[in-house]
Protein backbone atom coordinates (compact mmCIF):
# COMPACT_ATOMS: atom_id res chain seq x y z
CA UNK A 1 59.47 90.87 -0.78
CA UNK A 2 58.30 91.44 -4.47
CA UNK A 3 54.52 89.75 -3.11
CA UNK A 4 55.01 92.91 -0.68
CA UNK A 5 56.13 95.47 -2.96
CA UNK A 6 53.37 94.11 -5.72
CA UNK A 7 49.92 94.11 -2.79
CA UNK A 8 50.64 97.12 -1.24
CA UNK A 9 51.12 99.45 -4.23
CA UNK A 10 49.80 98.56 -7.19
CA UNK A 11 48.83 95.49 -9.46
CA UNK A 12 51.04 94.12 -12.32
CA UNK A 13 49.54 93.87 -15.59
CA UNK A 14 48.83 89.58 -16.22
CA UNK A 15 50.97 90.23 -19.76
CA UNK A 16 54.18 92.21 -18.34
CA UNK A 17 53.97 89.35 -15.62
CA UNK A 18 53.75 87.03 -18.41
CA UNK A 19 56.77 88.48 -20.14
CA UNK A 20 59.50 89.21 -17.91
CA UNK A 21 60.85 88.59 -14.57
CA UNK A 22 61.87 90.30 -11.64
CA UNK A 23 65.08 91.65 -10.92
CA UNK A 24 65.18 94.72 -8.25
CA UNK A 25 63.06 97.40 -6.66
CA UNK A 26 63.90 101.11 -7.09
CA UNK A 27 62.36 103.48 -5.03
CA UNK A 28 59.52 104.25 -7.52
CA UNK A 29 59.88 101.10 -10.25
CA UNK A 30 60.19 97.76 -9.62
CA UNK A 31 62.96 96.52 -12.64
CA UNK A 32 62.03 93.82 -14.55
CA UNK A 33 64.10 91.45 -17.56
CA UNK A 34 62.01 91.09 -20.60
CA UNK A 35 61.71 87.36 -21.77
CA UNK A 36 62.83 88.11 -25.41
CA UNK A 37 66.52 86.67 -25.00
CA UNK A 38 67.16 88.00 -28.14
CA UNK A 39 68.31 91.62 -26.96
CA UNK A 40 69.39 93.16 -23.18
CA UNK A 41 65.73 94.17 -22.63
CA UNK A 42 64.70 95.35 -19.19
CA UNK A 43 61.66 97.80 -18.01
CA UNK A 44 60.54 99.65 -15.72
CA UNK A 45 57.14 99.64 -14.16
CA UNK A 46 56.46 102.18 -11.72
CA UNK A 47 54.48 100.85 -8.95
CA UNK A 48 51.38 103.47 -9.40
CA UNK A 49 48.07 102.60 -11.14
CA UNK A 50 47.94 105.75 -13.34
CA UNK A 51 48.54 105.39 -16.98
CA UNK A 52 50.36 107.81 -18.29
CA UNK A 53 53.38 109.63 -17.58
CA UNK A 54 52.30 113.33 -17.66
CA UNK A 55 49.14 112.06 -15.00
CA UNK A 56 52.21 111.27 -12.44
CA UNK A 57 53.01 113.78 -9.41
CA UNK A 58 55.95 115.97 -10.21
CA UNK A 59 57.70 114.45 -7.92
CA UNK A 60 57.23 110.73 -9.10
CA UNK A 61 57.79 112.20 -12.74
CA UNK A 62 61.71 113.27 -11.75
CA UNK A 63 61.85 109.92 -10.05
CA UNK A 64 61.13 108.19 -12.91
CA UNK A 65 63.55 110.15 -14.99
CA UNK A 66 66.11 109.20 -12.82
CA UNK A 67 65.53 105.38 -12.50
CA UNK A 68 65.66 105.35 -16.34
CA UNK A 69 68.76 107.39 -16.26
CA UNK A 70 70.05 104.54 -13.22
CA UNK A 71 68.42 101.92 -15.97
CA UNK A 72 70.29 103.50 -19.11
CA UNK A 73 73.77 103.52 -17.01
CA UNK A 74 73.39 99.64 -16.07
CA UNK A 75 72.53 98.49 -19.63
CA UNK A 76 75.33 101.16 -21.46
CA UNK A 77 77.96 99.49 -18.34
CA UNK A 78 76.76 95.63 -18.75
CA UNK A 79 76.20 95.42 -22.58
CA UNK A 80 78.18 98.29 -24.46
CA UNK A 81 75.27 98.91 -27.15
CA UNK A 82 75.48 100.69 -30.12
CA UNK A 83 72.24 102.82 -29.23
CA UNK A 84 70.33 102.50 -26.28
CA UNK A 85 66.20 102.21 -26.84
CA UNK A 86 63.88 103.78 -24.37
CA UNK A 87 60.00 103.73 -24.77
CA UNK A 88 57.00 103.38 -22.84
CA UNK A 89 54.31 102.91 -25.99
CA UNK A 90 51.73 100.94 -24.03
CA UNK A 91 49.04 100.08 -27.01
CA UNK A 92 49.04 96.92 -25.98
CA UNK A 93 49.46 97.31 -21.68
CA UNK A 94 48.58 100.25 -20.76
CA UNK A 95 49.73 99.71 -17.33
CA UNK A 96 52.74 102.42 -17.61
CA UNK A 97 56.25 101.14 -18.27
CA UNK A 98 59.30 102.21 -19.57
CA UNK A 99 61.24 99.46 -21.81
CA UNK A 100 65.07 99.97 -21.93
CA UNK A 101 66.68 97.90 -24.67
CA UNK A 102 69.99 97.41 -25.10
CA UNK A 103 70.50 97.78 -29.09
CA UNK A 104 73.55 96.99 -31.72
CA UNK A 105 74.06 98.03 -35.13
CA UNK A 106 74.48 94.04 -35.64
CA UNK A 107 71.27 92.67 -33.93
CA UNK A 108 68.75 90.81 -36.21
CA UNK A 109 66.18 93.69 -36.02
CA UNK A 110 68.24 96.09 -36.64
CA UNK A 111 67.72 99.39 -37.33
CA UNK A 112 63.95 98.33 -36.95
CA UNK A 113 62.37 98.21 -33.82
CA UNK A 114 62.19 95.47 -31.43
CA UNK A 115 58.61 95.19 -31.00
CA UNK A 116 57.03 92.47 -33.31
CA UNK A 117 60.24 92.58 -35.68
CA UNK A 118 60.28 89.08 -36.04
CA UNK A 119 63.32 88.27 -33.58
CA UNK A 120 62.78 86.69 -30.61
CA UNK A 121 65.24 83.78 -28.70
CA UNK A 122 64.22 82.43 -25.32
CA UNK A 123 66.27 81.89 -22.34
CA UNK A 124 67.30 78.96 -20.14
CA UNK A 125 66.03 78.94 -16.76
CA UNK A 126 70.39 78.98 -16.47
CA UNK A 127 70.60 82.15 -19.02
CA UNK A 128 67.80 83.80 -17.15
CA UNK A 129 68.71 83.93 -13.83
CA UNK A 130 72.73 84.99 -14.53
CA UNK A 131 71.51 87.96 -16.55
CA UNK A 132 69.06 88.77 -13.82
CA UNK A 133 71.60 88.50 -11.02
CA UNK A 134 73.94 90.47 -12.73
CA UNK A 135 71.42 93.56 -13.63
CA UNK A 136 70.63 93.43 -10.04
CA UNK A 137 74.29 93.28 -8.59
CA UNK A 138 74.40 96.29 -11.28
CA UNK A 139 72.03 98.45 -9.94
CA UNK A 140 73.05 97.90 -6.54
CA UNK A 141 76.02 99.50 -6.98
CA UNK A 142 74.97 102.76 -8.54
C-alpha cells in the first residue's frame, strides 16, 4: 500500500526516506517515525508536491491542521512530554513536512532544539518496529 500511496500522489524526498520510516496514512499525510531514537519524533508529509504551507488549497491547509492536531494527541497520549515541538523548517528538504517531537524538560537537548543539538541514539530493528506499531495502533483509534 505505501508503494501505492507514494506513485500515485507525490514523490518522497531521498533524505526524509533516508531518515524515518513509515507508520500510517492519514487522509492528506502519510505519518512517518524519525530515525533519531533519541526523542518520540514523528512527521508528517503531506502527499502534495508544493512546498510550502500557505501554497496549499484551503481545504488541504485545514486538513493539515487537523492531522497535526490527530499527531499532537497521539504523541501527548503515548509519551506524556513536557512540551510538545511542532515545525516544518525545511532548509534542508524542502519537500513540506511537519515534524512533531515529543519533548521533556529532562532530554539531553534540552531546552535547545532537536535539530543538530548533538543528541542522537539509534534504534533496533526490535525498538523500531514496537514504537511504530504502537503510533499506528494510536492513530487508529482517534
Amino acid at each position: 500500500m505505501e508503494a501505492d500511496f507514494l506513485m500515485n500522489t507525490f514523490q518522497l524526498d531521498p533524505r526524509i526516506e533516508m531518515d524515518s520510516s513509515f507508520i500510517t496514512n492519514l487522509e492528506l499525510c502519510q505519518v512517518r517515525l524519525h530515525n533519531n531514537a533519541a526523542f518520540p519524533w514523528i512527521m508528517l508529509i503531506p502527499n502534495t508536491k508544493v512546498i510550502e504551507i500557505v501554497d496549499l488549497s484551503e481545504e488541504d491547509q485545514q486538513k493539515l491542521m487537523k492531522e497535526i492536531c490527530q499527531a499532537s494527541t497521539v504523541m501527548r497520549r503515548l509519551y506524556k512530554p513536557t512540551k510538545l515541538n511542532i515545525a516544518s523548517i525545511g532548509n534542508a528538504v524542502s519537500q513540506i513536512h511537519v515534524h512533531v517531537v515529543a519533548r521533556y524538560d529532562t532530554d539531553k537537548a534540552w531546552p535547545r532544539p532537536v535539530w543538530y543539538c548533538g543528541v542522537e541514539a539509534e534504534y533496533t530493528q526490535d525498538e523500531q518496529n514496537q514504537r511504530t506499531h504502537l503510533i499506528k495502533v494510536a492513530f487508529s483509534k482517534l
